[in-house]
Protein backbone atom coordinates (compact mmCIF):
# COMPACT_ATOMS: atom_id res chain seq x y z
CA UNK A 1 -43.56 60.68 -66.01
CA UNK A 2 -44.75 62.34 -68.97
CA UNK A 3 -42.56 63.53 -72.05
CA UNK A 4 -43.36 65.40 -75.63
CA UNK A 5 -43.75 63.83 -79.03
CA UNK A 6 -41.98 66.29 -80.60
CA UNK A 7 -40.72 66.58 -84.56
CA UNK A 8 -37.80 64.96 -85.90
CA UNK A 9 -37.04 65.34 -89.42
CA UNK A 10 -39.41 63.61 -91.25
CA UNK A 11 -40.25 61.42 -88.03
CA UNK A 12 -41.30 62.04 -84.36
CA UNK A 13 -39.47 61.30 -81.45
CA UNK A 14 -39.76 61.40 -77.88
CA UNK A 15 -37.40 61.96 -75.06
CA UNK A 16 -36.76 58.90 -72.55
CA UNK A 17 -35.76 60.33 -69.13
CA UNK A 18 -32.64 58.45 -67.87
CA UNK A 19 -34.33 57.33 -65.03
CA UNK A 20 -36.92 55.59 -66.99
CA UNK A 21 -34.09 53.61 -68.71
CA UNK A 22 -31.91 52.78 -65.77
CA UNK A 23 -35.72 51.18 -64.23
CA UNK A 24 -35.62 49.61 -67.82
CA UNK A 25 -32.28 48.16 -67.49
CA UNK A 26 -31.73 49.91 -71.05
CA UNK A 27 -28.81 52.22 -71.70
CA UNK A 28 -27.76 54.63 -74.86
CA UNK A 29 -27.49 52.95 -78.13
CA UNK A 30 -29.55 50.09 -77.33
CA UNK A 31 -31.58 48.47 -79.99
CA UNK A 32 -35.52 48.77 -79.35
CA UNK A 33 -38.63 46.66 -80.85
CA UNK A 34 -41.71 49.70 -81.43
CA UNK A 35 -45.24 48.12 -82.05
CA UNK A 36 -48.59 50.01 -82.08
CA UNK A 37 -50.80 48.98 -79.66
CA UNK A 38 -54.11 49.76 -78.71
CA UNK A 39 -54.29 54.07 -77.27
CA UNK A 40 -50.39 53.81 -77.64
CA UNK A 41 -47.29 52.59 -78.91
CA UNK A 42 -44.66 49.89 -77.00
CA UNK A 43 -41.36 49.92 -76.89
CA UNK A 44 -39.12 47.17 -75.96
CA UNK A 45 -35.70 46.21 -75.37
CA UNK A 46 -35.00 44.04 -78.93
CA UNK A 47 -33.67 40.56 -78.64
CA UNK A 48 -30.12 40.38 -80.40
CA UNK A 49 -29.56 37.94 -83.29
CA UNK A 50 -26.45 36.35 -83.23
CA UNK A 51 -24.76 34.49 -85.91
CA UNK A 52 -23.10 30.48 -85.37
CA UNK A 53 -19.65 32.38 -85.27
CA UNK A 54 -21.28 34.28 -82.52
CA UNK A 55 -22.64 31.80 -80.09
CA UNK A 56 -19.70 29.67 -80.70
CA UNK A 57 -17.15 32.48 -79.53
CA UNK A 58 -19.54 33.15 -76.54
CA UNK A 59 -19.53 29.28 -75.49
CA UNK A 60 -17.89 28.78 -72.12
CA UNK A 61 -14.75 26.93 -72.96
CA UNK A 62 -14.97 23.05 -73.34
CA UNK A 63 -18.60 23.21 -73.14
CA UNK A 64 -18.77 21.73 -76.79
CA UNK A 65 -16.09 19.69 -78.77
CA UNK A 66 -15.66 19.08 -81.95
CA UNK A 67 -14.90 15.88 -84.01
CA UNK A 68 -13.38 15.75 -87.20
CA UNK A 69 -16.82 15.25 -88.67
CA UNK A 70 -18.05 18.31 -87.38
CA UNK A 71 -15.19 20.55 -88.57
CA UNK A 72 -15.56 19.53 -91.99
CA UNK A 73 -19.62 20.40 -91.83
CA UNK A 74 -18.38 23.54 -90.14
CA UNK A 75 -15.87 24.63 -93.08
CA UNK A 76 -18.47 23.71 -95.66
CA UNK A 77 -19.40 26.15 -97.66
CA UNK A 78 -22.88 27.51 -98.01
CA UNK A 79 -25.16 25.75 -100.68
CA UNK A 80 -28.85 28.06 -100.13
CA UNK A 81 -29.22 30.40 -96.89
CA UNK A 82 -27.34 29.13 -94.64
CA UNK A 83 -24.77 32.14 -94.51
CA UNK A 84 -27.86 34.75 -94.02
């Protein structure tokens, strides 16, 4: 498939045909990594970032438990860059 770079604002952009994103496994208002490469430029799904509150609300239940110890670390707060 081919598509236009065409002007957008003070940018370019190009239009994705949906069935190049469906193939992609990428859908509207997805987050995208763009590097220059070599005769052309990449674009890839980004990987998400997820903070400890995150991961810990995605944990299958009981897959983790938590001792007193570790709820004290866990209610801590931050000293440097841990909260970034």
């Amino acid at each position: 498939m081919k598509t236009l770079i065409r002007k957008w604002g003070n940018s370019a952009g190009a239009i994705i045909p949906a069935a190049v994103l469906e193939q992609a496994g990428m859908k509207l208002g997805d987050k995208l990594d763009i590097e220059a490469v070599e005769g052309g430029i990449l674009l890839r799904a980004a990987k998400p970032v997820y903070t400890l509150d995150e991961l810990l609300a995605r944990s299958p239940e009981g897959s983790f438990e938590l001792d007193d110890e570790d709820r004290e670390w866990l209610n801590t707060k931050p000293v440097g860059k841990e909260g970034e």
